[in-house]
N, C-alpha and C. Protein backbone atom coordinates (compact mmCIF):
# COMPACT_ATOMS: atom_id res chain seq x y z
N UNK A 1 113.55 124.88 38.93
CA UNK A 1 112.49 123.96 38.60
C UNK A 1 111.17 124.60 38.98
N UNK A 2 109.80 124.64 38.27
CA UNK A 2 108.84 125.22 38.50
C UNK A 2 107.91 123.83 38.40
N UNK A 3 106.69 124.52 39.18
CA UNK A 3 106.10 123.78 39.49
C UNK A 3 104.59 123.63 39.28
N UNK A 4 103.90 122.95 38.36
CA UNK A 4 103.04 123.04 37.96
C UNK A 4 101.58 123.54 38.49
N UNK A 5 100.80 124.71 37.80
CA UNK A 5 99.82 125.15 39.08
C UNK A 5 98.69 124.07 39.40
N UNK A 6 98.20 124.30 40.78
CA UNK A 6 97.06 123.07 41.07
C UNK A 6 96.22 122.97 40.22
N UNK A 7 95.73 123.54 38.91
CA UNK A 7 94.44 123.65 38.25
C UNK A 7 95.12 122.54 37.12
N UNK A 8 96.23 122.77 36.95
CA UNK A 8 96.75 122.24 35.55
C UNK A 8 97.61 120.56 36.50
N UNK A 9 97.72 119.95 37.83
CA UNK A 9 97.67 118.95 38.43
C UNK A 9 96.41 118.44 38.09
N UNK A 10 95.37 119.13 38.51
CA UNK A 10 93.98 118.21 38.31
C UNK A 10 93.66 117.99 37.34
N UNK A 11 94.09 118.67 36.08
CA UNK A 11 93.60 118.07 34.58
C UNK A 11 94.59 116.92 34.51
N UNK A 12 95.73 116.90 34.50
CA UNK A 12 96.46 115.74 34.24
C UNK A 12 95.70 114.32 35.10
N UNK A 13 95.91 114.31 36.02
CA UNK A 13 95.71 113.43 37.13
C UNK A 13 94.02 113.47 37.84
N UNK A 14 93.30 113.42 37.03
CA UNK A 14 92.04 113.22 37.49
C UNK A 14 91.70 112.75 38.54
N UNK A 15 92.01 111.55 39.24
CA UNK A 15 92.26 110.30 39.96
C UNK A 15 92.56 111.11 40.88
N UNK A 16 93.33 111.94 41.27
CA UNK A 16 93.48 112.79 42.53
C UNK A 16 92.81 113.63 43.06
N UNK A 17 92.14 114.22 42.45
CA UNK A 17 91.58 114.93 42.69
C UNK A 17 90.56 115.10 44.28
N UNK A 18 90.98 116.01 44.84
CA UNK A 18 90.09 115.51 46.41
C UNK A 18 89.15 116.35 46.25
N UNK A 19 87.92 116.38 46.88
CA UNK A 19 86.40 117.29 47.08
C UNK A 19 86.42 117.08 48.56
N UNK A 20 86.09 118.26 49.07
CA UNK A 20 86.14 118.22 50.39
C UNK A 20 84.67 119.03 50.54
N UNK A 21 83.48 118.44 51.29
CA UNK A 21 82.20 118.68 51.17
C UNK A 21 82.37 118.38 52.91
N UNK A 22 82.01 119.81 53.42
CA UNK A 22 81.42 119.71 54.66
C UNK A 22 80.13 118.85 54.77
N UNK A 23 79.90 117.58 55.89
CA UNK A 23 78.56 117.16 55.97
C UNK A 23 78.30 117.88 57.65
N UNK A 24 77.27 118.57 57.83
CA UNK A 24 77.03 118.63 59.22
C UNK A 24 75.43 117.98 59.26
N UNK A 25 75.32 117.39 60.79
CA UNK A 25 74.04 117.26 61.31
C UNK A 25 73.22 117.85 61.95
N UNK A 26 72.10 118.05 61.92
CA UNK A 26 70.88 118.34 62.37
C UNK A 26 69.24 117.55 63.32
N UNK A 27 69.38 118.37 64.60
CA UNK A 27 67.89 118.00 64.56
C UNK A 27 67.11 118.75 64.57
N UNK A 28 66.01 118.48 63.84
CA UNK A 28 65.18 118.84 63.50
C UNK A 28 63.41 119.49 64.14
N UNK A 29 63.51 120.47 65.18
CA UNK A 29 62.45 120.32 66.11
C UNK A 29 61.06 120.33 65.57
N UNK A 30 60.82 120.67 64.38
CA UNK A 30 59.66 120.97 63.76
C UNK A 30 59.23 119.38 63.47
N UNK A 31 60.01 118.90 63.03
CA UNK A 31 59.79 117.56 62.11
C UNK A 31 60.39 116.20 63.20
N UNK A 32 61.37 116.74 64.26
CA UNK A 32 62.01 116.02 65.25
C UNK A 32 62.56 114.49 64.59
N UNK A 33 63.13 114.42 63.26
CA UNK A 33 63.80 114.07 62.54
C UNK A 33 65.36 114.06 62.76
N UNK A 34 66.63 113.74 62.71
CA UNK A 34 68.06 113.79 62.56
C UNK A 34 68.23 113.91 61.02
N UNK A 35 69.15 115.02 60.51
CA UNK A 35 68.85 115.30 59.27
C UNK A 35 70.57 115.43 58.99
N UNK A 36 70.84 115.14 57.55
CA UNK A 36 72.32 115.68 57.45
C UNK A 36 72.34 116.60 56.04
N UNK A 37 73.01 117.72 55.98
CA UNK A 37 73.21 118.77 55.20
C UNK A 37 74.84 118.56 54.71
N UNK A 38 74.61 118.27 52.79
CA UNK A 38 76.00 118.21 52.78
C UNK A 38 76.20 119.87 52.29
N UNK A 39 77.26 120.66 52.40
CA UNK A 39 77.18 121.88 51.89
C UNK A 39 78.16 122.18 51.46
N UNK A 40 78.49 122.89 50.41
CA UNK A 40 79.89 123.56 49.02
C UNK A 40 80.83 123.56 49.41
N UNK A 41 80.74 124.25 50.20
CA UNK A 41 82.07 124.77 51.28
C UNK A 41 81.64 125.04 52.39
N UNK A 42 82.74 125.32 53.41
CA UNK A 42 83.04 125.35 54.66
C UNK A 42 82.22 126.96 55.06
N UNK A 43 82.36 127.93 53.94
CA UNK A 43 82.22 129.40 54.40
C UNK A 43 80.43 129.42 54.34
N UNK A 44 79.91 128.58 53.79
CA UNK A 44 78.66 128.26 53.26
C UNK A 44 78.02 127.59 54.31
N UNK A 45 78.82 126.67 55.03
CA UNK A 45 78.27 125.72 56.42
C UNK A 45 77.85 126.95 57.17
N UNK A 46 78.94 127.74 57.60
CA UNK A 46 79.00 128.93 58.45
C UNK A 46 78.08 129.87 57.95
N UNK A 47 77.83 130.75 57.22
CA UNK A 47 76.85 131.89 56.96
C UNK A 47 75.32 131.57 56.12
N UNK A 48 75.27 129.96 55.74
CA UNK A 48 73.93 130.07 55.17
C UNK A 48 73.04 129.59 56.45
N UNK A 49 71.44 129.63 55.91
CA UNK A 49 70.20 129.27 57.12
C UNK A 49 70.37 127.92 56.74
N UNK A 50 70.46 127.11 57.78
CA UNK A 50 70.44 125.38 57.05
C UNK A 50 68.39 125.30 57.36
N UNK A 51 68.48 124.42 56.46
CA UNK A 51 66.85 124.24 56.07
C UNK A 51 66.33 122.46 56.31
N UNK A 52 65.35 121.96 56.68
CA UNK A 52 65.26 120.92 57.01
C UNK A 52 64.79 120.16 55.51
N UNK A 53 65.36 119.49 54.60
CA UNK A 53 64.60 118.69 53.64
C UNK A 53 63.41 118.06 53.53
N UNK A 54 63.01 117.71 54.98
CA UNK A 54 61.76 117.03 54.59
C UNK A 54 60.66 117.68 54.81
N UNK A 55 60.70 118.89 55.82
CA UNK A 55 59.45 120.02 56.21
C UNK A 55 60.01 121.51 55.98
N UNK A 56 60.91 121.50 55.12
CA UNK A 56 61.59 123.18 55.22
C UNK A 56 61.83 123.65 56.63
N UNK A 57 61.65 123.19 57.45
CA UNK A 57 61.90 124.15 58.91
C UNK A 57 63.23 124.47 58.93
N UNK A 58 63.26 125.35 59.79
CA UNK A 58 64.31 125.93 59.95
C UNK A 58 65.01 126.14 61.33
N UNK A 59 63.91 125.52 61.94
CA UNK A 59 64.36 125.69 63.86
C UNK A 59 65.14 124.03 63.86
N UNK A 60 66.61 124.19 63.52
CA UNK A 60 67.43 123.18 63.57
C UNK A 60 68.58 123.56 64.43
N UNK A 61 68.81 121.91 65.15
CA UNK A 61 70.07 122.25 66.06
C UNK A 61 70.89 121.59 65.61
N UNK A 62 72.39 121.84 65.46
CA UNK A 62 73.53 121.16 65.46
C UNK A 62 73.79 120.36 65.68
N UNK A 63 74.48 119.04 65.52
CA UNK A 63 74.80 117.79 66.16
C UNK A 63 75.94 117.60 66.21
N UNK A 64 76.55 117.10 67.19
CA UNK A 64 77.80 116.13 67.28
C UNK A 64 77.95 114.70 65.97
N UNK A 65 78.80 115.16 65.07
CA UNK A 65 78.77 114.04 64.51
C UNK A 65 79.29 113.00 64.93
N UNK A 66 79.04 111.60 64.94
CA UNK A 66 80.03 110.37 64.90
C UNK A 66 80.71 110.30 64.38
N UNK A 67 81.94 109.66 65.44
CA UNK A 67 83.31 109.52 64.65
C UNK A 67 83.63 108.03 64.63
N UNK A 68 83.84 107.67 63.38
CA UNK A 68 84.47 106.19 63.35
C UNK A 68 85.49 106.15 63.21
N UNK A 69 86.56 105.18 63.76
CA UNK A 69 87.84 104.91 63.71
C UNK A 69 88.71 103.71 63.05
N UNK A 70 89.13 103.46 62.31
CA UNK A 70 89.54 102.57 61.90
C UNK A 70 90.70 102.04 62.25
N UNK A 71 90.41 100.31 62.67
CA UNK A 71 91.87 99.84 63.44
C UNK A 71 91.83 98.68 62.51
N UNK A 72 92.96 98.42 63.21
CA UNK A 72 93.74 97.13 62.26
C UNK A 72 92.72 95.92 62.93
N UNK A 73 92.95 94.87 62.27
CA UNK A 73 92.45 93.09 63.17
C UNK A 73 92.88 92.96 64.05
N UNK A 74 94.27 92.86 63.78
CA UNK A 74 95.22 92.97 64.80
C UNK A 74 95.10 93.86 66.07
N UNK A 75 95.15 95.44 66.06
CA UNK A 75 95.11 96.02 67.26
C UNK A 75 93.68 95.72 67.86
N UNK A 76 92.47 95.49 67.21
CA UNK A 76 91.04 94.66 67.92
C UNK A 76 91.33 93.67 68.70
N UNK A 77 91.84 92.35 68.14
CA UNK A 77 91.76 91.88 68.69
C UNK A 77 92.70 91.37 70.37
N UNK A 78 94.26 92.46 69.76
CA UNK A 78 94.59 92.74 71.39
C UNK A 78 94.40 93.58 72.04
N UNK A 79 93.47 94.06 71.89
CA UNK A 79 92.49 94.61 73.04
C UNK A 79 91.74 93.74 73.29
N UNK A 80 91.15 93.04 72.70
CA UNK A 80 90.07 91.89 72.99
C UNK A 80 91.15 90.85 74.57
N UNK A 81 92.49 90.74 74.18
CA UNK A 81 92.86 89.67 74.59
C UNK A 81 93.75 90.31 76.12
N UNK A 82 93.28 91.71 76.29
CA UNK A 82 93.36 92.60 77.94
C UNK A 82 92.70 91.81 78.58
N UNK A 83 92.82 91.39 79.48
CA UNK A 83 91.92 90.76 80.46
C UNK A 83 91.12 92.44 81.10
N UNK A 84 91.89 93.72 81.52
CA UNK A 84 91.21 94.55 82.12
C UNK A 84 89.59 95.48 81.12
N UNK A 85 89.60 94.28 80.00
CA UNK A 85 88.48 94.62 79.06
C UNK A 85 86.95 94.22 79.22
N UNK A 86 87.75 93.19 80.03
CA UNK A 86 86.07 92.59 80.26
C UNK A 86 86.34 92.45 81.70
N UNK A 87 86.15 92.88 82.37
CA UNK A 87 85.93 93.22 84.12
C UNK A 87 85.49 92.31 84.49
N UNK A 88 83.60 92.06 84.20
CA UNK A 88 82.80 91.38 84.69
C UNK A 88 82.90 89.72 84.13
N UNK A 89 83.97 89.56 83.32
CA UNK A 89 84.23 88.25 82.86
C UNK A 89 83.90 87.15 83.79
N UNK A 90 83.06 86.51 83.61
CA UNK A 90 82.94 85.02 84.64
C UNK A 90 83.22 83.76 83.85
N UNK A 91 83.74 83.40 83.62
CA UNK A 91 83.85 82.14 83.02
C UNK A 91 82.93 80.83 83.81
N UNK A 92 82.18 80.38 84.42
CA UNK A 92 81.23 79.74 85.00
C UNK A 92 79.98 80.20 85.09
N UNK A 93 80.17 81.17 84.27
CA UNK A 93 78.77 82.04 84.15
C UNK A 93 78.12 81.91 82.79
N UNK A 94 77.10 81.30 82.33
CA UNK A 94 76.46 81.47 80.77
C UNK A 94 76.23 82.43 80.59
N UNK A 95 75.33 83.58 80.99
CA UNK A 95 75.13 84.86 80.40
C UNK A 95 76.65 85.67 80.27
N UNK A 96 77.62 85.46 81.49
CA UNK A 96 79.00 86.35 81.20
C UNK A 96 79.96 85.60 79.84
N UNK A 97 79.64 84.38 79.37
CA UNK A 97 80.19 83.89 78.40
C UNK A 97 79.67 84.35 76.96
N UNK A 98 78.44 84.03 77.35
CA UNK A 98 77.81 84.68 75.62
C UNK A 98 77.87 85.83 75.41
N UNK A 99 78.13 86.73 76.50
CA UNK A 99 78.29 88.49 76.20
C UNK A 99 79.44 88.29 75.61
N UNK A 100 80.72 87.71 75.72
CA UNK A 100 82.16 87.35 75.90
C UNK A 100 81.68 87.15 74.26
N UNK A 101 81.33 85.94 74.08
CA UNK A 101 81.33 85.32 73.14
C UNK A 101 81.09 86.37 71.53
N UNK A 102 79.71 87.16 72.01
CA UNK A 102 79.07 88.25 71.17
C UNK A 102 80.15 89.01 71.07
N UNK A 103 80.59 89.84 72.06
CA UNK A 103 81.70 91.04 71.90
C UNK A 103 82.68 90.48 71.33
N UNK A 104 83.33 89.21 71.15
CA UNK A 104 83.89 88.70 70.02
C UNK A 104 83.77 88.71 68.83
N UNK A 105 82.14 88.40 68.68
CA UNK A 105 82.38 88.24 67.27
C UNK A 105 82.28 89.62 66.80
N UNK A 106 81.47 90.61 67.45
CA UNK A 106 81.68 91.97 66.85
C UNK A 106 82.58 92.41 66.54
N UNK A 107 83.65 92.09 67.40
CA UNK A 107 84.82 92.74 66.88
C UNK A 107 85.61 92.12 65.67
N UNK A 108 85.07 90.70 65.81
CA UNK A 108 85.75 90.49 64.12
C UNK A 108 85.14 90.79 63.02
N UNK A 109 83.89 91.17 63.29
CA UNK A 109 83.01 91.68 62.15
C UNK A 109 82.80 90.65 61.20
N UNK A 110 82.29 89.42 61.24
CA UNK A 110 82.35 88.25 60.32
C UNK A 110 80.91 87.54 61.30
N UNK A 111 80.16 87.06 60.16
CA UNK A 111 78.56 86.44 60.42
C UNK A 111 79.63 85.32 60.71
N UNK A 112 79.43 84.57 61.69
CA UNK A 112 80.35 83.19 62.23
C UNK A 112 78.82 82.22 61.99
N UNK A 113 77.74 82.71 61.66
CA UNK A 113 76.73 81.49 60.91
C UNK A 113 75.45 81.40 62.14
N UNK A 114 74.28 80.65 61.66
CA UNK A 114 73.45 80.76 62.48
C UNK A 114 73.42 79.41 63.58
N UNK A 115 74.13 78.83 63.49
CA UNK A 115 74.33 77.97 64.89
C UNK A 115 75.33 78.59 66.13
N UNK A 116 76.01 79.84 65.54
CA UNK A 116 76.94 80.23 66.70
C UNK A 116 75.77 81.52 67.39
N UNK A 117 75.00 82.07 66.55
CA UNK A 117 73.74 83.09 67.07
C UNK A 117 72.69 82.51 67.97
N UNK A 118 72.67 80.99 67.83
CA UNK A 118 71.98 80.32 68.47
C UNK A 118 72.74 80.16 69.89
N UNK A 119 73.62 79.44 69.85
CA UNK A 119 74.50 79.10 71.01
C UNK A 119 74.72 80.81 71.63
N UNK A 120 75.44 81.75 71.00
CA UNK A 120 75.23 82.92 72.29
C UNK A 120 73.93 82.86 72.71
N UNK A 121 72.43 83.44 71.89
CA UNK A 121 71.67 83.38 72.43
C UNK A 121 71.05 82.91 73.73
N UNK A 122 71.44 81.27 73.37
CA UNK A 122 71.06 80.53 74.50
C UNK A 122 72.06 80.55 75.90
N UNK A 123 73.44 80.56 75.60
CA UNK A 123 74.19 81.21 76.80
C UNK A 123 73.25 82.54 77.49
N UNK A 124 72.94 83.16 76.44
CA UNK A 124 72.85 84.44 77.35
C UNK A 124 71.51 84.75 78.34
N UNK A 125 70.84 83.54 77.72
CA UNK A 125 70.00 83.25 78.50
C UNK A 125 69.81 82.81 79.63
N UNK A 126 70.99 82.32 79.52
CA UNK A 126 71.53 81.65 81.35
C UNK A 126 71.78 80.11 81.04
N UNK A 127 71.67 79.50 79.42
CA UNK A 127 71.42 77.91 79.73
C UNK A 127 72.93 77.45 79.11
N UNK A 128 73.26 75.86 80.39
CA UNK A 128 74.89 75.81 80.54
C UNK A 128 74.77 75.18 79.38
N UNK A 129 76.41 75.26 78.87
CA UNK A 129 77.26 75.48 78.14
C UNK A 129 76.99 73.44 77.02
N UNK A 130 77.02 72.67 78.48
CA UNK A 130 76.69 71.42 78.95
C UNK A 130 75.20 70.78 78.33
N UNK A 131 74.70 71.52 78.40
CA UNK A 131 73.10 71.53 78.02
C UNK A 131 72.90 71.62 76.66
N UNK A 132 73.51 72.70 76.05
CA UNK A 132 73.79 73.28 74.49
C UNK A 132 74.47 71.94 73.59
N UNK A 133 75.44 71.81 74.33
CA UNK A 133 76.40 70.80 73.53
C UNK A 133 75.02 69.49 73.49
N UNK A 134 74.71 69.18 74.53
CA UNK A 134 74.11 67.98 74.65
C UNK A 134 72.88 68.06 73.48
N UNK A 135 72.38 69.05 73.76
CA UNK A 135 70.99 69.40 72.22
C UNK A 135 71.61 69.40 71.10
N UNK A 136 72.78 69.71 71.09
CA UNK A 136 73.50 70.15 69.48
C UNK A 136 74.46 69.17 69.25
N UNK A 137 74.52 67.97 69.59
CA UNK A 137 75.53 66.58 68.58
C UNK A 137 76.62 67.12 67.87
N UNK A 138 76.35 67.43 66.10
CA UNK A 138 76.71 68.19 65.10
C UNK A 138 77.75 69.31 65.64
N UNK A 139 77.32 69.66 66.50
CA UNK A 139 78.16 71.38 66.72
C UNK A 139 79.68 71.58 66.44
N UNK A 140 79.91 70.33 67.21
CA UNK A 140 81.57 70.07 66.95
C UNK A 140 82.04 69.06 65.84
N UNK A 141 81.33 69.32 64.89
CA UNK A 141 81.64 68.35 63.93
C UNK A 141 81.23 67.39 63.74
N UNK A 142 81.09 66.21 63.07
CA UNK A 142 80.81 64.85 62.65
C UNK A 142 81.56 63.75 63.67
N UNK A 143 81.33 63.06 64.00
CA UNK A 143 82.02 61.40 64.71
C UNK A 143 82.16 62.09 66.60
N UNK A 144 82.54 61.14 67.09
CA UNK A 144 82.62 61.33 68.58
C UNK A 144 83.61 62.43 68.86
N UNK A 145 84.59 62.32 67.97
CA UNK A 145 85.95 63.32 68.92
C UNK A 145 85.89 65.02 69.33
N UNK A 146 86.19 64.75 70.28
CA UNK A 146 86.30 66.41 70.71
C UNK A 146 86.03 67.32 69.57
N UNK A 147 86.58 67.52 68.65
CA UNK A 147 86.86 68.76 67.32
C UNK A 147 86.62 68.00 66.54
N UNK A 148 86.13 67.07 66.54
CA UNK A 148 85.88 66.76 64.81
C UNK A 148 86.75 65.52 63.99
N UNK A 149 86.79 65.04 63.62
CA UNK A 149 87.68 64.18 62.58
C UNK A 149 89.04 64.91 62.25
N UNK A 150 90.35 64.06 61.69
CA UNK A 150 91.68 64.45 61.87
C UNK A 150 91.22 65.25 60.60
N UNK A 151 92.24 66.19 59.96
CA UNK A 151 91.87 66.62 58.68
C UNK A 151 92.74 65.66 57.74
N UNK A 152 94.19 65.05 58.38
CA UNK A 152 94.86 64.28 57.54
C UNK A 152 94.75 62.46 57.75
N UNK A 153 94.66 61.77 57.71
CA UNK A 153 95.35 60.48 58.28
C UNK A 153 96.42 60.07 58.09
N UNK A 154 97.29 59.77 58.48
CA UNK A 154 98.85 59.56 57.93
C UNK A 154 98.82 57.86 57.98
């Protein structure tokens, strides 16, 4: 069985096709700018002068790029649910709650709306929990009960 050469894979299968484009970073001392250079290839990163785009300079240093990692919901949020994650956790504390609260929602990555930006805020300001509720009626929903109205009535 033979096997088709890579040139004659990529005409068939377009869709596969991978490009692999070194990006490296730069700063920039002339212009003192952070700059990124995407370049052809790898042998090209290595032996050309990298050049600054916005002032031509050329007195550029290397950077450590950032690395992002991608995790599941799931593995976020049990890490979230380590207690040895949040050390300084106080639970009787407003500012240690709304940090709590914030580093939550970051990690779910979801705008939870502008009454919950309000409420960390004001936790983190130091004001109780007690105080918030009492200014904000609405917060927990419509009618007296704890959470809100049943969703069913039977």
């Amino acid at each position: 069985m033979s096997y088709p050469q890579r040139s004659d894979r990529l005409k068939d299968a377009p869709e596969t096709r991978e490009v692999i484009m070194p990006v490296y970073e730069y700063f920039c001392h002339e212009c003192q700018r952070r700059i990124s250079i995407f370049w052809r290839t790898f042998s090209e990163a290595r032996d050309a002068e990298p050049a600054c785009p916005h002032c031509d300079g050329t007195h550029l240093t290397r950077l450590m790029s950032r690395v992002r990692v991608v995790r599941s919901e799931e593995s976020r949020l049990d890490d979230l649910a380590d207690p040895s994650s949040l050390p300084d956790f106080d639970e009787n504390d407003p500012q240690s709650l709304g940090r709590w609260m914030r580093k939550m929602s970051d990690e779910v990555g979801e705008d939870l709306g502008p009454e919950f930006d309000e409420v960390v805020g004001r936790l983190e300001s130091g004001e109780s929990p007690e105080d918030i509720e009492q200014s904000m009626p609405d917060l927990m929903g419509e009618g007296d009960e704890e959470f809100g109205p049943e969703p069913y009535d039977f």
